[in-house]
Protein backbone atom coordinates (compact mmCIF):
# COMPACT_ATOMS: atom_id res chain seq x y z
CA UNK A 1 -34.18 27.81 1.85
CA UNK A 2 -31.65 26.64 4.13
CA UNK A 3 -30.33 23.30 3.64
CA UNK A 4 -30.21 20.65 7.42
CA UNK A 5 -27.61 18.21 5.79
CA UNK A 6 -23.93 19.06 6.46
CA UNK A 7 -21.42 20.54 3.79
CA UNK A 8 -19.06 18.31 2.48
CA UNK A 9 -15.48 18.83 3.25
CA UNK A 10 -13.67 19.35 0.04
CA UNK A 11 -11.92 16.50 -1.13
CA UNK A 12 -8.20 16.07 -3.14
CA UNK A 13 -8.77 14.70 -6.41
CA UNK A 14 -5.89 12.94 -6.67
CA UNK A 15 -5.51 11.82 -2.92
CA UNK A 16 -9.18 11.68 -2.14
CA UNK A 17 -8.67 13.21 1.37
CA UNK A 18 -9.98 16.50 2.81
CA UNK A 19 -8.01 19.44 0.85
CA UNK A 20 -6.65 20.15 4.85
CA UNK A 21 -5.56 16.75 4.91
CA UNK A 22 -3.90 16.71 1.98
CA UNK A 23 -0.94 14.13 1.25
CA UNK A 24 -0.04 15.04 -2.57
CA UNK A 25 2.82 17.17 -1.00
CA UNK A 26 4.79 14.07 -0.41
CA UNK A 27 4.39 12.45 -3.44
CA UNK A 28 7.58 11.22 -4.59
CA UNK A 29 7.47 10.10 -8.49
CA UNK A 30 9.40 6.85 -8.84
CA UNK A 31 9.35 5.11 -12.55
CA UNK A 32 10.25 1.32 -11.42
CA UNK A 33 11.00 -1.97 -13.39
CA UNK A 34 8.97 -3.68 -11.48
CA UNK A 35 5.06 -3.12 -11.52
CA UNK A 36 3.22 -2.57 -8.76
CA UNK A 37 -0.69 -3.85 -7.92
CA UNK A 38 -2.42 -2.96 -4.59
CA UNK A 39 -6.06 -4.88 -3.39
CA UNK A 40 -7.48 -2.53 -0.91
CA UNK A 41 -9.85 -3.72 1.44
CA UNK A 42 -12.87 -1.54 1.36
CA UNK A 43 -12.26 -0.09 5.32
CA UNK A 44 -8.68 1.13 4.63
CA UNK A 45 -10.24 3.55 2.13
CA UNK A 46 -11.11 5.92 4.94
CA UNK A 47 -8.53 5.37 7.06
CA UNK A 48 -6.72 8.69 7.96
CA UNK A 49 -3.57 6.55 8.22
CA UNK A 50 -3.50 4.85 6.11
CA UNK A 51 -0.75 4.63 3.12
CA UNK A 52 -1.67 2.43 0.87
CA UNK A 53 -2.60 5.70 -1.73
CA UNK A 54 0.86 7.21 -1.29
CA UNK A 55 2.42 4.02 -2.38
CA UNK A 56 0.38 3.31 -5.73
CA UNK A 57 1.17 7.25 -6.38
CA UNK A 58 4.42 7.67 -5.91
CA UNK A 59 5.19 4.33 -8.24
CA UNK A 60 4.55 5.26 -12.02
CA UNK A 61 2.28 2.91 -13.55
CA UNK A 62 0.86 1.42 -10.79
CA UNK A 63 -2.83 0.30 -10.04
CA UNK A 64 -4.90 0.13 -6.47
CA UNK A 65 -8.38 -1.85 -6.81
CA UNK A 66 -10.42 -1.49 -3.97
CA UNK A 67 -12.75 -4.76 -3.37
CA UNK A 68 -12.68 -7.76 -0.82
CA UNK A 69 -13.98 -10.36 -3.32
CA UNK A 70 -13.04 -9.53 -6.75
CA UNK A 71 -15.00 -10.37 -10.02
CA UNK A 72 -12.44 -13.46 -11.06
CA UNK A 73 -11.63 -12.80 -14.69
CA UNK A 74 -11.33 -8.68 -13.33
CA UNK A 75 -8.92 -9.94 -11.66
CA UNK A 76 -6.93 -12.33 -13.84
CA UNK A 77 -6.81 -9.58 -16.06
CA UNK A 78 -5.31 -7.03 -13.29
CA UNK A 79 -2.41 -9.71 -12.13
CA UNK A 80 -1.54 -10.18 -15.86
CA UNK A 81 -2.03 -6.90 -17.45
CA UNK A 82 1.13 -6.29 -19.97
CA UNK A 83 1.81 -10.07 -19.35
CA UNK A 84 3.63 -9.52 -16.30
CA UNK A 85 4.05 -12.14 -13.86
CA UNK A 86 2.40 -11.44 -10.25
CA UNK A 87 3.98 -12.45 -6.84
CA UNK A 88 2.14 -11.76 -3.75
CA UNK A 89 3.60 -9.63 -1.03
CA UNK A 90 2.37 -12.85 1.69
CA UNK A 91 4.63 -14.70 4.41
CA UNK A 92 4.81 -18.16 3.69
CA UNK A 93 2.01 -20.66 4.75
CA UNK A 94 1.11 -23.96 4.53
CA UNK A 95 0.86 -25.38 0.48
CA UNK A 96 1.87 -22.08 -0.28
CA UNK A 97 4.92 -21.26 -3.22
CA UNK A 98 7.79 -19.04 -2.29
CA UNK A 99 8.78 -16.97 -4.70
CA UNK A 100 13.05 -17.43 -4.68
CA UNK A 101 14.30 -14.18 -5.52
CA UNK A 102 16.98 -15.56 -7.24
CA UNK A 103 14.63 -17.46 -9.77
CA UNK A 104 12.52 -14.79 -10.28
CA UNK A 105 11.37 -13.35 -13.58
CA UNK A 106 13.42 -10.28 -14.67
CA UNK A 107 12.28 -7.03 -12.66
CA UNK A 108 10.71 -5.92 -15.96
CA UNK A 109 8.47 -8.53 -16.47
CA UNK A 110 7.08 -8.84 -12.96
CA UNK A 111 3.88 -6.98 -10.74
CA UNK A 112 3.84 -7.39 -7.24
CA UNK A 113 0.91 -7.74 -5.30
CA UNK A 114 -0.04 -5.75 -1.99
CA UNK A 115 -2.88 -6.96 -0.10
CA UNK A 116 -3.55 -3.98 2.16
CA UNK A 117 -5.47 -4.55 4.78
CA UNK A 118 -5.39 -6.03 8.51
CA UNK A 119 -3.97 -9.61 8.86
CA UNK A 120 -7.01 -10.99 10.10
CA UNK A 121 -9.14 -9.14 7.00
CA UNK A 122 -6.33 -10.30 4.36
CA UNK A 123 -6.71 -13.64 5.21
CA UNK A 124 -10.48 -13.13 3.95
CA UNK A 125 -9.15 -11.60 1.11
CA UNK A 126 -7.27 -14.85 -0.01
CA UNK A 127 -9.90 -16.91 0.86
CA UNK A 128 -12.63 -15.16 -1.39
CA UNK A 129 -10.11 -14.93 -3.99
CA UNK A 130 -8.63 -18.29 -5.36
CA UNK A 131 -6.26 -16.71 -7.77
CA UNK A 132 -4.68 -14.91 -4.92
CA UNK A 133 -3.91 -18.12 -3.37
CA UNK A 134 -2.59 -19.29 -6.05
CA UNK A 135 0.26 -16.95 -6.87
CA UNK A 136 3.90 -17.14 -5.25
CA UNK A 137 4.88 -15.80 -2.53
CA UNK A 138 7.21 -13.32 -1.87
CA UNK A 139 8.07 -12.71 1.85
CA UNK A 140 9.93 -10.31 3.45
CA UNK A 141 12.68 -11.55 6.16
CA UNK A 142 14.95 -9.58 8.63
CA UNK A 143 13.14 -5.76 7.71
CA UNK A 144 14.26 -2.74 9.90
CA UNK A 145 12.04 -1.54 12.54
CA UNK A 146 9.07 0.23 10.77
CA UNK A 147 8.56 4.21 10.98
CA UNK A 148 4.92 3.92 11.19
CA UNK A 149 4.77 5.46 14.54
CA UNK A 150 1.37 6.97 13.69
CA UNK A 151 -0.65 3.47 14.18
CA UNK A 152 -0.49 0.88 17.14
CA UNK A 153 2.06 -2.33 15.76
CA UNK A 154 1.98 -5.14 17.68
CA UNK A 155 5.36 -5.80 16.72
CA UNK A 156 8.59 -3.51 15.53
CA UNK A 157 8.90 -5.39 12.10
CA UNK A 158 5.45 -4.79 11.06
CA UNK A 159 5.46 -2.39 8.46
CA UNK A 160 2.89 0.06 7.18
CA UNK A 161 1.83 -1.31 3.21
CA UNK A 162 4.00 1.53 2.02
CA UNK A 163 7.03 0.11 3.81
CA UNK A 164 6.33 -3.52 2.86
CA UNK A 165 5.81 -3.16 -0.78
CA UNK A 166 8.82 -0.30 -1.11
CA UNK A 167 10.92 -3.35 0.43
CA UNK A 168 9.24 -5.65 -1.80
CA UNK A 169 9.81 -3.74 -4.80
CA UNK A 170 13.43 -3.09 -3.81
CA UNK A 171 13.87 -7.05 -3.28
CA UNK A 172 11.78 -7.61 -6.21
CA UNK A 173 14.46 -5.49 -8.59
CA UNK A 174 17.41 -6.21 -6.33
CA UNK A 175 18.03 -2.52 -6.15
CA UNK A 176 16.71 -0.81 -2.66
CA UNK A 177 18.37 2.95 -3.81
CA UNK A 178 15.70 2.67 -6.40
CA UNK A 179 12.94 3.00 -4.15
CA UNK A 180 14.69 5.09 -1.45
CA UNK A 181 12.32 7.80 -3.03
CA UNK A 182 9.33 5.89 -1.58
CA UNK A 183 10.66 6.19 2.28
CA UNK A 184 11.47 9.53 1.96
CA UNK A 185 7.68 10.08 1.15
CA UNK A 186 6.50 7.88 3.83
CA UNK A 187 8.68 9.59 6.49
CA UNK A 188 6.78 13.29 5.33
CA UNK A 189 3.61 11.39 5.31
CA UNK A 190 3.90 10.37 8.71
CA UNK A 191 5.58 13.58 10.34
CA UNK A 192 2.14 15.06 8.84
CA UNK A 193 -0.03 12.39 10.08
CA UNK A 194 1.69 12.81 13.62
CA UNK A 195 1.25 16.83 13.83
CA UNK A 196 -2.56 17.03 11.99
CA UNK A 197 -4.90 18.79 14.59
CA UNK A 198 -8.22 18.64 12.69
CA UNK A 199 -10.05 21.83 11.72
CA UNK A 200 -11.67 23.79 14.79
CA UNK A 201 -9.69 21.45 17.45
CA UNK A 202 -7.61 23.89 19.19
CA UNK A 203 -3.87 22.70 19.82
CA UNK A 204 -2.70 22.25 23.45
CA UNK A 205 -0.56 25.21 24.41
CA UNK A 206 2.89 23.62 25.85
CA UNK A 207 4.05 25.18 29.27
C-alpha cells in the first residue's frame, strides 16, 4: 500500500534542521566563564535564519528553552541554576535596572539571558513573564554594524541573537577574544544561509 502523506525530510539531531541544511559544520566549541541562557519564542524554532541554535551550541554549558510564557518556578530554577546570577540581554526601559558592568558579579558566577525573538514578540515575552522583568539589564551600546545580511534589519546596529549575546558575553567577561570563536561561526553560518538553493530548485546560470 502506498502511503498519500509526504516523507519527512531528515532532520540533524543536534541542529534540528534538514540533514541538507545542516549548520553543525560551523559549530565553534567555546568553554566561557560566563553562562549562557536563551528563551526562544516558539516561531524562531523554524526559522531557516535563524541563529539562536548556533549560539547555545557553540557555548559549552549553555541552555535554550523554547516557550513564550514559562511555568514560573521552571523558570526561577533556569535563571539560577548553579546559583548564578542572571542579567538580561534588554535595552534599558522605564523602572528597569541596568546592570553596570563594572559592578557586576564575577564572570564565573553570572548567566546571561537572551530573549530571542522579534522586538515586538519579546516585549510579550517580558510581559507574561514577571521574573524576566525583574532581572537587570544589560544593554549593549555603540556595537559594529551587524553581518546578518541574510535577514531584512531595519537598522545597521541590530544584531542577529548570535551577535548580541557573543557581545554580551564578551562585555559580560570583559574579554571579547574569548568569544571571537562565536563570530567566526556566525560569519560560516551566514555565507551558508546566503548560498542555500533548496533541494530540486535549480540555480540561476550567470551569463
Amino acid at each position: 500500500m502506498t502511503s498519500n502523506q509526504p516523507s519527512r525530510r531528515a532532520a540533524c539531531a543536534s541542529c534540528l534542521r534538514a540533514q541538507s541544511a545542516c549548520i553543525c559544520a560551523w559549530v565553534r566549541p567555546v568553554a566561557l566563564s560566563a553562562n549562557l541562557l536563551v528563551l526562544q519564542h516558539p516561531l524562531e524554532v523554524a526559522n531557516a535564519k535563524n541563529s539562536a541554535r548556533l549560539l547555545h551550541l557553540c557555548v559549552a554549558g549553555s541552555r535554550l528553552a523554547v516557550g513564550e510564557a514559562f511555568e514560573p518556578d521552571a523558570l526561577d530554577a533556569m535563571l539560577h541554576a548553579e546559583g548564578r546570577t542572571p542579567v538580561l540581554l534588554y535595552p534599558e526601559t522605564p523602572g528597569s535596572v541596568v546592570a553596570d558592568a563594572a559592578r557586576l558579579a564575577p564572570a564565573s558566577q553570572l548567566l546571561v539571558v537572551v530573549l530571542d525573538a522579534t522586538w515586538r514578540k519579546s516585549r510579550k515575552m517580558l510581559y507574561l513573564n514577571p521574573a524576566l522583568q525583574a532581572l537587570p539589564r544589560l544593554a549593549l551600546s555603540d556595537m559594529p554594524s551587524s553581518g546578518y545580511r541574510i535577514r531584512k534589519a531595519h537598522a545597521a546596529d541590530q544584531l542577529s541573537s548570535m551577535e548580541a549575546g557573543a557581545h554580551a558575553l564578551g562585555q559580560a567577561m570583559g574579554d571579547m577574544t574569548a568569544v571571537a570563536p562565536l563570530f567566526e561561526a556566525f560569519d560560516g553560518f551566514v555565507q551558508q544561509q546566503a548560498a542555500f538553493v533548496p533541494p530540486g530548485v535549480a540555480r540561476t546560470r550567470q551569463a
